[in-house]
N, C-alpha and C. Protein backbone atom coordinates (compact mmCIF):
# COMPACT_ATOMS: atom_id res chain seq x y z
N UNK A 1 124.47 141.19 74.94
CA UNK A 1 123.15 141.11 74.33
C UNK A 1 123.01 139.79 73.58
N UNK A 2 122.02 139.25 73.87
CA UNK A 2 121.66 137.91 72.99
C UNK A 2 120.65 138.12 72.08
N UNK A 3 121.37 137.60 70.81
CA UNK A 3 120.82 138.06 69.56
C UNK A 3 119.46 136.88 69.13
N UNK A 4 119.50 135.87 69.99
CA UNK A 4 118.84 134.89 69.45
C UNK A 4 117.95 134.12 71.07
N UNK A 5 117.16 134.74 71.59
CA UNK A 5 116.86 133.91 72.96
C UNK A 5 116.23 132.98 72.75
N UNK A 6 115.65 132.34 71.68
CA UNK A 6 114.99 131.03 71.56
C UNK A 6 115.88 130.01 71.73
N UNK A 7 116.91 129.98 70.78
CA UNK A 7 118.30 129.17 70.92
C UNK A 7 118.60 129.23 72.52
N UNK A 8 118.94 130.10 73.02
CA UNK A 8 119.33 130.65 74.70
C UNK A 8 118.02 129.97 75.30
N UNK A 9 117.04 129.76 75.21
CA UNK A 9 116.20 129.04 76.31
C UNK A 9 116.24 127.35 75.82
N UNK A 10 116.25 127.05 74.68
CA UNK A 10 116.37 125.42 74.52
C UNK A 10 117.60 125.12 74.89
N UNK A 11 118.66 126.00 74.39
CA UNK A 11 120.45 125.47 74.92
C UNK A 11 120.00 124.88 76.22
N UNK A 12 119.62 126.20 77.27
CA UNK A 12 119.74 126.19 78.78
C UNK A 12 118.96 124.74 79.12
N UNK A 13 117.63 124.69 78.81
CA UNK A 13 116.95 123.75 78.80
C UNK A 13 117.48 122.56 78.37
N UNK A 14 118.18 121.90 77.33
CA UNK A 14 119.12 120.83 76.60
C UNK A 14 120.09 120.48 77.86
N UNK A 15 120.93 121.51 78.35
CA UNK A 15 121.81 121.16 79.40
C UNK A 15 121.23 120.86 80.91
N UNK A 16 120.60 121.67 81.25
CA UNK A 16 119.82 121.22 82.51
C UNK A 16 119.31 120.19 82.10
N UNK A 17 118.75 119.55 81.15
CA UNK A 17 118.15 118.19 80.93
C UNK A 17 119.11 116.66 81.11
N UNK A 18 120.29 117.38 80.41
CA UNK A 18 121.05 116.17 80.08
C UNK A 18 122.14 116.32 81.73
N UNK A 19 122.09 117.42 82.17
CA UNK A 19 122.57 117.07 83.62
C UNK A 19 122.14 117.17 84.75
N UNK A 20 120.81 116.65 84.35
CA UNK A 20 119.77 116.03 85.64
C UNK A 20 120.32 117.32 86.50
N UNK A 21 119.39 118.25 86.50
CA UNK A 21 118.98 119.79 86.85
C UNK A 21 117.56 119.31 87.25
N UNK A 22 117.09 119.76 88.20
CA UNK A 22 115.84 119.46 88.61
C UNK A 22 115.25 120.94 87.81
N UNK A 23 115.33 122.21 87.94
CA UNK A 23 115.11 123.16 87.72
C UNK A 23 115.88 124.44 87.24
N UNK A 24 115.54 125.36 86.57
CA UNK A 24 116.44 126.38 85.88
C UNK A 24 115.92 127.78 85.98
N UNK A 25 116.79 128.55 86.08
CA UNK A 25 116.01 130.40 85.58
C UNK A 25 116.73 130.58 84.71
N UNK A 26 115.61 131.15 83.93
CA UNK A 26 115.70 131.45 82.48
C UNK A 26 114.94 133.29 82.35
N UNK A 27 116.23 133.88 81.83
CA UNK A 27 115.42 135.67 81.69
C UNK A 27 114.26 135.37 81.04
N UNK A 28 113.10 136.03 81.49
CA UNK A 28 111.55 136.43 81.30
C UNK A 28 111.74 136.69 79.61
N UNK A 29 110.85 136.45 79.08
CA UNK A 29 110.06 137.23 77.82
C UNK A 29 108.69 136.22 77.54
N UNK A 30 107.91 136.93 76.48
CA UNK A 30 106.32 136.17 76.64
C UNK A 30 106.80 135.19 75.80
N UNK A 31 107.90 135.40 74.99
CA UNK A 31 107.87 134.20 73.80
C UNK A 31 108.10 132.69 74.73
N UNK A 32 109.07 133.18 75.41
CA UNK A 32 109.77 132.38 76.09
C UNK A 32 108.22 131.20 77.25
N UNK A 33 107.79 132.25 77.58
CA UNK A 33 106.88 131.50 78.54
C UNK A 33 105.63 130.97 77.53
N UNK A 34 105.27 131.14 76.23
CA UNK A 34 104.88 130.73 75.67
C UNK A 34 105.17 129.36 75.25
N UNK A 35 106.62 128.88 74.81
CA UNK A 35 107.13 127.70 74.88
C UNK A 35 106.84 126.85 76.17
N UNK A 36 107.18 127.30 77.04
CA UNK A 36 106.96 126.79 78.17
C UNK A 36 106.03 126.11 78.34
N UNK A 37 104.74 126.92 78.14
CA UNK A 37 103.49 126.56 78.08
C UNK A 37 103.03 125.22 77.36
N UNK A 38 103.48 125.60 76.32
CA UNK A 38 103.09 124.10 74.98
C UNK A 38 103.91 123.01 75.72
N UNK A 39 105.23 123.35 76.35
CA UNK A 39 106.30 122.41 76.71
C UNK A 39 105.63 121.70 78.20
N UNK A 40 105.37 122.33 79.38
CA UNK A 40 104.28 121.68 80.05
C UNK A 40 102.87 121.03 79.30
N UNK A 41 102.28 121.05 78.54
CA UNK A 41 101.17 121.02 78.08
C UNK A 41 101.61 119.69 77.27
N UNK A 42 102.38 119.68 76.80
CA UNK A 42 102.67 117.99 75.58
C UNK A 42 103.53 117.35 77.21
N UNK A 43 104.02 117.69 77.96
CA UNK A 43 104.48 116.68 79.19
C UNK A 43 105.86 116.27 78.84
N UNK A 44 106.61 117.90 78.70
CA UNK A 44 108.05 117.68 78.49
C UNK A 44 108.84 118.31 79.88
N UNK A 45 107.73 118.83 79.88
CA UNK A 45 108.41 119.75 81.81
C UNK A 45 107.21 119.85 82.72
N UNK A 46 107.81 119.81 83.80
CA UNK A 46 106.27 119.26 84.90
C UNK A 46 105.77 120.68 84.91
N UNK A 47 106.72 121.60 85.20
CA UNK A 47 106.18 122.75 85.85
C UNK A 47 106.68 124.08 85.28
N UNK A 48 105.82 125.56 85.39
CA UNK A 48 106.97 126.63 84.98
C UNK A 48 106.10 128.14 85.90
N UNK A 49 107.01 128.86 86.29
CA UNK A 49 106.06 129.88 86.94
C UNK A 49 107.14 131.11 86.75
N UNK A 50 106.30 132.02 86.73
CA UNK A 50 107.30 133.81 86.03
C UNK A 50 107.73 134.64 87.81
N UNK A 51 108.49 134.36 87.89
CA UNK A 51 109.36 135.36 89.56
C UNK A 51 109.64 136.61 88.80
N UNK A 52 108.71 137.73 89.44
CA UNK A 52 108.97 139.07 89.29
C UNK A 52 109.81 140.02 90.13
N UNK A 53 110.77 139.21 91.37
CA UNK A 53 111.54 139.91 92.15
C UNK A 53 112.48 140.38 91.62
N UNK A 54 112.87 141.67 91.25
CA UNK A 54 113.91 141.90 90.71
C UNK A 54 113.49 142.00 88.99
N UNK A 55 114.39 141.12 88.70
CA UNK A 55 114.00 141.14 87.08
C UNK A 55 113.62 139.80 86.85
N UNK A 56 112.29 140.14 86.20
CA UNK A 56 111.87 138.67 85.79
C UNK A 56 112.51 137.94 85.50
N UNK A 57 112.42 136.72 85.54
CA UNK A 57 112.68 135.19 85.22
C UNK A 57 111.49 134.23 85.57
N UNK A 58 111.88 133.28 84.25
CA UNK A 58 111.08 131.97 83.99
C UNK A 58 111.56 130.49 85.12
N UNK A 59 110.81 130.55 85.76
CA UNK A 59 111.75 129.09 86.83
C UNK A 59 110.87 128.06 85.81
N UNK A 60 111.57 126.87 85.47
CA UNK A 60 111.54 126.20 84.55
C UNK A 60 111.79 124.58 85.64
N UNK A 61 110.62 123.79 86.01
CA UNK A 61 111.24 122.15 86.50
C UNK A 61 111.12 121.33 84.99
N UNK A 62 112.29 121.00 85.10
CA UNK A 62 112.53 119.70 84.10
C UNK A 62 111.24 118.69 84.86
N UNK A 63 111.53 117.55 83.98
CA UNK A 63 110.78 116.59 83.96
C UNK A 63 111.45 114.97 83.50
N UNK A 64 111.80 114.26 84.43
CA UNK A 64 112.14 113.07 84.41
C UNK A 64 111.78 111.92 84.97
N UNK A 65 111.88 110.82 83.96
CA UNK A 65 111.52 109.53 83.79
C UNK A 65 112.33 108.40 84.69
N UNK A 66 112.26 108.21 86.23
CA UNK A 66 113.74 107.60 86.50
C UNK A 66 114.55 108.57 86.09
N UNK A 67 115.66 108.56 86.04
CA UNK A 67 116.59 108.69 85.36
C UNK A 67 117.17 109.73 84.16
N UNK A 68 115.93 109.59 83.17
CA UNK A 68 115.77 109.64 81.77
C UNK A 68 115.24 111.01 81.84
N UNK A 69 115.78 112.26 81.07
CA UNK A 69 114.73 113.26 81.08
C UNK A 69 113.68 112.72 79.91
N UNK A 70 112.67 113.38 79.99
CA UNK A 70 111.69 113.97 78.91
C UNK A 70 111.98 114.35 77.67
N UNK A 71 112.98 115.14 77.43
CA UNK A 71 113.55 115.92 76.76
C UNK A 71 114.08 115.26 76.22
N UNK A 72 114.57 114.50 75.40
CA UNK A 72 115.77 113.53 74.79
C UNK A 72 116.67 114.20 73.48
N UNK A 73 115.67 115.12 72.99
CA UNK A 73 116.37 115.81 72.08
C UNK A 73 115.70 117.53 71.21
N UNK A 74 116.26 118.37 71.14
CA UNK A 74 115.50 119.48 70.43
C UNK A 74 116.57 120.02 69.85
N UNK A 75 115.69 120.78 68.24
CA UNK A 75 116.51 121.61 67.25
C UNK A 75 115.78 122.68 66.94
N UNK A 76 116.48 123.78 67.52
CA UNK A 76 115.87 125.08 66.71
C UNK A 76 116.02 125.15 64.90
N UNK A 77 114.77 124.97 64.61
CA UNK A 77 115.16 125.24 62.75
C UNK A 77 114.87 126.71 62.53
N UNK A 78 114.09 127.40 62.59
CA UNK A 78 114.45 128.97 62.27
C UNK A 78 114.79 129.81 63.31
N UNK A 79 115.96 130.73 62.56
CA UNK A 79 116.91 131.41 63.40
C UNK A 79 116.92 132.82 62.77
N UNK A 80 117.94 133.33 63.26
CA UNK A 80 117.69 135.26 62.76
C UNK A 80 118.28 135.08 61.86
N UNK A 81 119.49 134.00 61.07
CA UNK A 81 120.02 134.72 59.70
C UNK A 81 119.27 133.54 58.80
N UNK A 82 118.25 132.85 59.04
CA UNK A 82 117.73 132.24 58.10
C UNK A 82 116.58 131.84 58.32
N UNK A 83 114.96 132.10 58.19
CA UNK A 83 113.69 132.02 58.55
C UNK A 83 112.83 130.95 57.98
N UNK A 84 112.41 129.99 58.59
CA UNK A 84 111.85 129.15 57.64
C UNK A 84 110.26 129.31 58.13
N UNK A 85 109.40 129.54 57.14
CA UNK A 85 108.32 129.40 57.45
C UNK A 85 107.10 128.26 56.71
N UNK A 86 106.34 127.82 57.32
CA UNK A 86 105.52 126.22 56.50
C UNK A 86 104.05 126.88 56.54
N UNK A 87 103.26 126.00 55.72
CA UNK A 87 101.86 126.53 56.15
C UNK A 87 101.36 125.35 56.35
N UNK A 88 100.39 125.51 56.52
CA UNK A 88 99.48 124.62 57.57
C UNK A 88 99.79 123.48 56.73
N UNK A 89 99.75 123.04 55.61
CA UNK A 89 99.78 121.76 55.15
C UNK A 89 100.98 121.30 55.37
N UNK A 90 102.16 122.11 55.10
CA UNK A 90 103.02 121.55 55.03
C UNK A 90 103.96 121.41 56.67
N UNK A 91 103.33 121.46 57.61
CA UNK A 91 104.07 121.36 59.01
C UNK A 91 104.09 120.00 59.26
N UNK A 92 105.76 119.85 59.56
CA UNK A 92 106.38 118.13 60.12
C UNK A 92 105.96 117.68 61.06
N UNK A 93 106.02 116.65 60.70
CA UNK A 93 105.26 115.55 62.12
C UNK A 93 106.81 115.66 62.19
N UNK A 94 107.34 115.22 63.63
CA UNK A 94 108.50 114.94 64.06
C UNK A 94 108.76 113.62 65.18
N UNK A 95 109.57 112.66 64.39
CA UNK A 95 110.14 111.25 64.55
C UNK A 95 108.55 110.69 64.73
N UNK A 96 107.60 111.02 63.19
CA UNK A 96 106.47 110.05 63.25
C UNK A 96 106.02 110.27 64.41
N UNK A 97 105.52 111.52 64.60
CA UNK A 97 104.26 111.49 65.94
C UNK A 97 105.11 111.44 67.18
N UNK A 98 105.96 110.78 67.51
CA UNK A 98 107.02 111.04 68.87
C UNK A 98 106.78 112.41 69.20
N UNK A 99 107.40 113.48 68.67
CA UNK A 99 108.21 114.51 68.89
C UNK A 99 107.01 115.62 68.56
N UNK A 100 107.62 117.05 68.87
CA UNK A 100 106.43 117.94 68.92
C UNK A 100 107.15 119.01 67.98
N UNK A 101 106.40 119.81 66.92
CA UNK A 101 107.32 120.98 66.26
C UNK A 101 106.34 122.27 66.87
N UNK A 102 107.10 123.25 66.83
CA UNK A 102 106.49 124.51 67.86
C UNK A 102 106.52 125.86 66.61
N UNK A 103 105.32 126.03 66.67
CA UNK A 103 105.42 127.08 65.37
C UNK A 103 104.63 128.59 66.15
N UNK A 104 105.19 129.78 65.10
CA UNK A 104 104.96 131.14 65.94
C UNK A 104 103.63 131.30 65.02
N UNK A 105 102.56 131.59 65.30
CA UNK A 105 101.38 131.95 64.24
C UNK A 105 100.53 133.15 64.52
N UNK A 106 99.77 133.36 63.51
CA UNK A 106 99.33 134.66 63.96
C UNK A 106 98.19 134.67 65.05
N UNK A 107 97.94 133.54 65.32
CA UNK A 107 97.09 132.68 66.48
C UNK A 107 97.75 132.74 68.05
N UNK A 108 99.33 133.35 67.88
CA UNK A 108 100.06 132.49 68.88
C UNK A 108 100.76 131.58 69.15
N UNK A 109 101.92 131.15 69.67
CA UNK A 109 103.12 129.79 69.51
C UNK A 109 102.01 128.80 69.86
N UNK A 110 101.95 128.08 68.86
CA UNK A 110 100.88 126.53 68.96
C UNK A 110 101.66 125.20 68.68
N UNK A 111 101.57 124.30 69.23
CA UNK A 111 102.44 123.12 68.70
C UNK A 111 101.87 122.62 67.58
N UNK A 112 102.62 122.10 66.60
CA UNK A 112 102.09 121.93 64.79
C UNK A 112 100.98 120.61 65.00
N UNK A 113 100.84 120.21 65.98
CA UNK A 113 99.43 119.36 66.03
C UNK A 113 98.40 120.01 66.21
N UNK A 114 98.40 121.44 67.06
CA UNK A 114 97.34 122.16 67.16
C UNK A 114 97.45 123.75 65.85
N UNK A 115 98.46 123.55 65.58
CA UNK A 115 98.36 124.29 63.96
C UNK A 115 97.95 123.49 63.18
N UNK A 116 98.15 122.62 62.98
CA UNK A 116 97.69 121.85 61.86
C UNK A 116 96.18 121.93 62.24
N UNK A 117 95.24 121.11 63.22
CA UNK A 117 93.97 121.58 64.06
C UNK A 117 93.47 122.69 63.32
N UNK A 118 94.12 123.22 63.77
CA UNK A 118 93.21 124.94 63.62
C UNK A 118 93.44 125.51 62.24
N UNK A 119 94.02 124.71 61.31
CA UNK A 119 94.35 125.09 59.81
C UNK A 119 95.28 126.44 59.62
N UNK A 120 96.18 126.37 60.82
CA UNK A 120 96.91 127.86 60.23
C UNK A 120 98.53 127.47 60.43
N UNK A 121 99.15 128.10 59.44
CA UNK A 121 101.08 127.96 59.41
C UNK A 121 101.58 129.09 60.00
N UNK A 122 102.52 128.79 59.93
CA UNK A 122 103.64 130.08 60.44
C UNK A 122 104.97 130.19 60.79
N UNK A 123 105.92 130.34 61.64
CA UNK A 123 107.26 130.37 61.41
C UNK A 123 107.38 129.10 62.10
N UNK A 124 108.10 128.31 61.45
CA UNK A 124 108.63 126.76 62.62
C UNK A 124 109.64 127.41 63.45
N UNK A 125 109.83 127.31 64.26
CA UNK A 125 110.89 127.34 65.57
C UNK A 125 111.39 126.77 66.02
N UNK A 126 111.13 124.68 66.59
CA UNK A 126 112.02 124.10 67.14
C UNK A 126 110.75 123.01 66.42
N UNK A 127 112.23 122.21 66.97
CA UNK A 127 111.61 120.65 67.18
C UNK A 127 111.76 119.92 68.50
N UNK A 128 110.80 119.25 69.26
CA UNK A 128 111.35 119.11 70.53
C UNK A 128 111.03 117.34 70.30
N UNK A 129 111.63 116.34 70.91
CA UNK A 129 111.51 115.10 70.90
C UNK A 129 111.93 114.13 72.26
């Protein structure tokens, strides 16, 4: 049992990135394809679609530059034994506008440019860069 699948989908994602993986399955959940979503949407992964044969999974295409993934770096900041939550004012820009922070709100996982937007906080979750 995995106690923490947010960590478990960026790990997977971090390594398929850094070893030029064209693509990945990743076990199904909405949180999960929610990331996804924001993560296609800021142009960190080209593509993502949910395979219901069997037991769901997330097929996940990386996204690379030449060479270079997209992805260059991500940190989960809240986790199950320690929760950090920001509110709308206070959500990080990450590496000065580069990078994207992914927050859970009562709106829905929004990236903190479109929390900030919409004036609402909530749990930070990662940082992706």
């Amino acid at each position: 049992m995995n106690t923490d699948p947010i960590a478990d989908f960026l790990t997977r994602l971090r390594n398929a990135s850094r070893s030029r993986k064209t693509d990945l399955l990743i076990p199904y959940s909405r949180m999960k394809a929610d990331l996804a979503g924001i993560l296609k949407k800021e142009g960190y992964i080209s593509d993502f679609e949910v395979q219901t044969e069997g037991r769901p999974h997330l097929r996940v295409v990386t996204k690379f530059s030449g060479k270079t993934p997209a992805i260059t770096g991500l940190k989960r900041v809240s986790r199950p034994g320690l929760r950090r939550y920001v509110g709308a004012g206070e959500i990080p820009r990450v590496l000065g506008g580069m990078g994207i922070s992914i927050l859970s709100t009562p709106r829905g996982v929004l990236s903190g440019r479109e929390a900030r937007r919409q004036n609402v906080g909530g749990e930070l979750l990662a940082y992706i860069w």
